[in-house]
Protein backbone atom coordinates (compact mmCIF):
# COMPACT_ATOMS: atom_id res chain seq x y z
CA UNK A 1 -117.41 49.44 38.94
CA UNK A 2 -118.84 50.92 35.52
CA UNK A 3 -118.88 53.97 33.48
CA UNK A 4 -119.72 55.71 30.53
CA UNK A 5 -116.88 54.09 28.88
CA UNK A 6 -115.01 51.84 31.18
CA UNK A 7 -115.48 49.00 33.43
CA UNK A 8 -112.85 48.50 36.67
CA UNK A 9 -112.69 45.03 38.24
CA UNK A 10 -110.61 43.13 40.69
CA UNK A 11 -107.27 42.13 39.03
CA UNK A 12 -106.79 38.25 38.00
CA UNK A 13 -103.90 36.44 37.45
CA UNK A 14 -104.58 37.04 33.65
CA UNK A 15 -103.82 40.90 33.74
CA UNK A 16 -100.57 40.27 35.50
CA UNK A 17 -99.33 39.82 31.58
CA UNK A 18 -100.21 43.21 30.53
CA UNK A 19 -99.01 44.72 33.72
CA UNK A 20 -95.96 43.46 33.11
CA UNK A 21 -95.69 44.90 29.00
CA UNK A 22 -96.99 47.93 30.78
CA UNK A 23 -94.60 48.46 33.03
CA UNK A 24 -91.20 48.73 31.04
CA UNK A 25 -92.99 51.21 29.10
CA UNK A 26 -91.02 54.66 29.52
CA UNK A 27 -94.77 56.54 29.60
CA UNK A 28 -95.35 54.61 32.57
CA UNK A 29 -92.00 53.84 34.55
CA UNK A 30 -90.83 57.72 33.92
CA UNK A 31 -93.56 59.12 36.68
CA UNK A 32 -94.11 55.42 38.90
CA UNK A 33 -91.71 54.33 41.12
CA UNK A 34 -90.75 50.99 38.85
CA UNK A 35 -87.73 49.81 38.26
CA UNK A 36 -86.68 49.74 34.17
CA UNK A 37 -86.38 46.11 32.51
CA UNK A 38 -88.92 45.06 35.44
CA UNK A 39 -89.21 41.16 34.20
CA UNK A 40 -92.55 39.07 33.99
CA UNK A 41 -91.85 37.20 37.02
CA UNK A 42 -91.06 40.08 39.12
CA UNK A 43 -94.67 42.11 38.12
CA UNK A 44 -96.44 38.52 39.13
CA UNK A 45 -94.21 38.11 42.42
CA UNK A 46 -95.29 41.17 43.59
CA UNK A 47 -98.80 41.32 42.53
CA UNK A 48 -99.18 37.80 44.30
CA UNK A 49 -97.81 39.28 47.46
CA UNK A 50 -99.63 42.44 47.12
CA UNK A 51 -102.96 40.14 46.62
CA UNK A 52 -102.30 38.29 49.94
CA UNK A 53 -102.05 41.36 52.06
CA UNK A 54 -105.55 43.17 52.98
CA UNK A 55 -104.24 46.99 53.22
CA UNK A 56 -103.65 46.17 49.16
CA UNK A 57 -106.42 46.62 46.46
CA UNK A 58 -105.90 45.83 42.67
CA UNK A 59 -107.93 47.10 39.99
CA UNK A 60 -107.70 46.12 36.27
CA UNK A 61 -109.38 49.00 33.65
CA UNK A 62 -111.46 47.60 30.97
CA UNK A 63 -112.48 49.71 27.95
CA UNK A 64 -115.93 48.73 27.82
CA UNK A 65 -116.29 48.69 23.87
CA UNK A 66 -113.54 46.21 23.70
CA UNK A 67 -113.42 44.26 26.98
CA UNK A 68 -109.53 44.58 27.03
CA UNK A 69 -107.58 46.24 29.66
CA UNK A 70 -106.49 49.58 29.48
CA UNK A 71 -104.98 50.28 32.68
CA UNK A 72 -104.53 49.70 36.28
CA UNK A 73 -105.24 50.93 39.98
CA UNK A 74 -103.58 49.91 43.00
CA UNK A 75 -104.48 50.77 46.61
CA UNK A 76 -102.90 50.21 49.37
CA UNK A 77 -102.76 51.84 53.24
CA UNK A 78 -105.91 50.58 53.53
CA UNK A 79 -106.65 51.36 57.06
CA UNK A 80 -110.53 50.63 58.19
CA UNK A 81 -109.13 52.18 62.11
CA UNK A 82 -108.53 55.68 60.15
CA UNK A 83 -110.35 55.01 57.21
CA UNK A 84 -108.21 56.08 54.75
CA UNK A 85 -106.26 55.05 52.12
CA UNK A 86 -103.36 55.62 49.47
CA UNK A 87 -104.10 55.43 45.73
CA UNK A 88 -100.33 54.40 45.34
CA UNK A 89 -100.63 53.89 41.21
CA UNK A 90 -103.48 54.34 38.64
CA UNK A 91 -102.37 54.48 34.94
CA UNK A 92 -103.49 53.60 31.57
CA UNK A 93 -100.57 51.68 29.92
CA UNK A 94 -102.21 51.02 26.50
CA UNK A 95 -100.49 54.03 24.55
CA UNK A 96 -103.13 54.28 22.17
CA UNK A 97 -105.84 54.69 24.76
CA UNK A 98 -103.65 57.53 26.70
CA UNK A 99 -105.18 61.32 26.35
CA UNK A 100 -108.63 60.04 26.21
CA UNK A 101 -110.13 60.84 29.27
CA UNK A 102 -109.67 57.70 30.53
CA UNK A 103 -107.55 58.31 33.16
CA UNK A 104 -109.87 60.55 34.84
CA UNK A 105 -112.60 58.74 34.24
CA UNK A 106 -111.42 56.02 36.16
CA UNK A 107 -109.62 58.18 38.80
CA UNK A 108 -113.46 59.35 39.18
CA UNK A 109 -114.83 55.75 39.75
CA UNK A 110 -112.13 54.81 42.34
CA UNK A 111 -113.13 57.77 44.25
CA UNK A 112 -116.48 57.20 44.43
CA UNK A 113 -116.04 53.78 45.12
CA UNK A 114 -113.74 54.56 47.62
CA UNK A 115 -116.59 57.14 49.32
CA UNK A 116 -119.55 55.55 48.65
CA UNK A 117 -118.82 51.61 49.30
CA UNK A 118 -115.95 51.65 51.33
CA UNK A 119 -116.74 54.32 53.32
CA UNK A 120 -113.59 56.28 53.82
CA UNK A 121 -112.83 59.11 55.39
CA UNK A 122 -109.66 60.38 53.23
CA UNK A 123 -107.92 59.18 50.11
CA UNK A 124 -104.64 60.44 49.21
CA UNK A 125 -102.61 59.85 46.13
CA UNK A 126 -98.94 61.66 45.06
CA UNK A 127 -96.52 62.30 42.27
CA UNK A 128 -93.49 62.87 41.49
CA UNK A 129 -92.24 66.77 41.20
CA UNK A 130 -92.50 68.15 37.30
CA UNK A 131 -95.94 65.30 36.85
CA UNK A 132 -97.92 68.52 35.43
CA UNK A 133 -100.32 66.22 33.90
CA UNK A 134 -100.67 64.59 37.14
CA UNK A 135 -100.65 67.53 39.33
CA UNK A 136 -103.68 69.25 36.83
CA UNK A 137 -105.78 66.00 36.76
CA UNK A 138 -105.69 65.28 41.23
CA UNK A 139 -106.65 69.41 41.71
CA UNK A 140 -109.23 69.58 38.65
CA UNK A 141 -110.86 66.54 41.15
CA UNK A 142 -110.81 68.66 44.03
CA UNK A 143 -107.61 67.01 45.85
CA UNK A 144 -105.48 69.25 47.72
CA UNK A 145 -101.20 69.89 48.14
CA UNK A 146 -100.59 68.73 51.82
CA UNK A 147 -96.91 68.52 50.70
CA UNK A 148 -93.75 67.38 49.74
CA UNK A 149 -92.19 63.75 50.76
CA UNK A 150 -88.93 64.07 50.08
CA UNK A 151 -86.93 61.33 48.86
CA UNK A 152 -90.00 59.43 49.12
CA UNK A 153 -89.43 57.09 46.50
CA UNK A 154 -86.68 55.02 44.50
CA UNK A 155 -86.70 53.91 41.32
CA UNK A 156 -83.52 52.99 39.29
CA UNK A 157 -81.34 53.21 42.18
CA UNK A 158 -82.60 57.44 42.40
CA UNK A 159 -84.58 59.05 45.01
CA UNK A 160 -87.69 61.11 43.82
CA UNK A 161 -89.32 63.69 46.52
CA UNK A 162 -93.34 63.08 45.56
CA UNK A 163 -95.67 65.97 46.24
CA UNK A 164 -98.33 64.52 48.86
CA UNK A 165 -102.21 65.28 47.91
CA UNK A 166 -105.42 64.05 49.56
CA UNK A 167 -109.30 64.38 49.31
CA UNK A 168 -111.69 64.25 52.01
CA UNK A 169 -115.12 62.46 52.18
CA UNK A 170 -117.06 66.10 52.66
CA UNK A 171 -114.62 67.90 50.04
CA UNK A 172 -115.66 64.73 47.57
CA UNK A 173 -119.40 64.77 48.19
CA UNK A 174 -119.27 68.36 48.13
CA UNK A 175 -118.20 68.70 44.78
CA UNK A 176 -120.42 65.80 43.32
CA UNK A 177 -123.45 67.44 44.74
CA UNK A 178 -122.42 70.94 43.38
CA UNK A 179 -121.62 69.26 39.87
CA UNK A 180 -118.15 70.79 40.05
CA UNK A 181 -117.29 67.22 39.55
């Protein structure tokens, strides 16, 4: 997948490294449900298991100037019977590269790669409660509120309550082919 300035691909074994820095950042862990202190060996263990199970989808970002990471997607509740999906966690965990755009722009390449070549029906994503920067990005792409999960998630040994969005294949098309994308 490729855009104006980025360049999503499969995850390899080599971006488990950065993952890993990534994800005992406070930016990152404070809206994800990820444990602080996460070590090196637990990001791998469950990336590896995550990889072997076909409901699961990893995605490394790539600036394209560069050709370094930026960022990662994850899918999972992949579900060809229904065909839907979850995005369950999409972040860019370079600091320096955060309030770019680059977040959406990639949230806007997973959806239409999600639409247009593996031809689902609905995609849903959440966060958790007081994620304004979150909450603004999912609606400004045309996902709607469907909810609130409560308790939903755990992270630190805390329950979160996650509010429960979604976007389906006519809503999506509809707003590319009005340009309100």
């Amino acid at each position: 997948m490729e855009s104006k300035n980025l360049i999503i691909k499969k995850t390899c074994f080599g971006d488990y490294e950065y993952f890993a820095v990534w994800e005992t950042q406070k930016f990152i862990t404070e809206f994800l449900s990820i444990n602080e202190n996460k070590s090196y060996e637990e990001t791998v263990r469950e990336s590896i298991i995550w990889e072997q199970d076909p409901t699961k989808l990893q995605y490394t970002i790539y600036e394209k100037e560069l050709g370094k990471p930026i960022g990662r997607i994850y899918l999972s509740r992949v579900d060809p019977s229904t065909d839907s999906l979850d995005i369950t966690r999409l972040y860019i965990g370079n600091d320096e590269k955060r309030g770019k755009g680059y977040g959406e722009e990639a949230l806007r390449l997973i959806l239409e790669y999600c639409f247009m070549n593996l031809h689902m029906e609905r995609v849903s994503i959440d966060h958790h409660t007081g994620n304004k920067i979150a909450s603004n990005l999912f609606l400004k792409l045309g996902f709607q509120y469907e909810g609130i999960t409560r308790n939903a998630r755990k992270r630190n040994g805390k329950y979160h309550d996650l509010n429960l969005m979604s976007i389906l294949r006519a809503e999506y098309f509809e707003r590319v082919h009005s340009k309100r994308y």
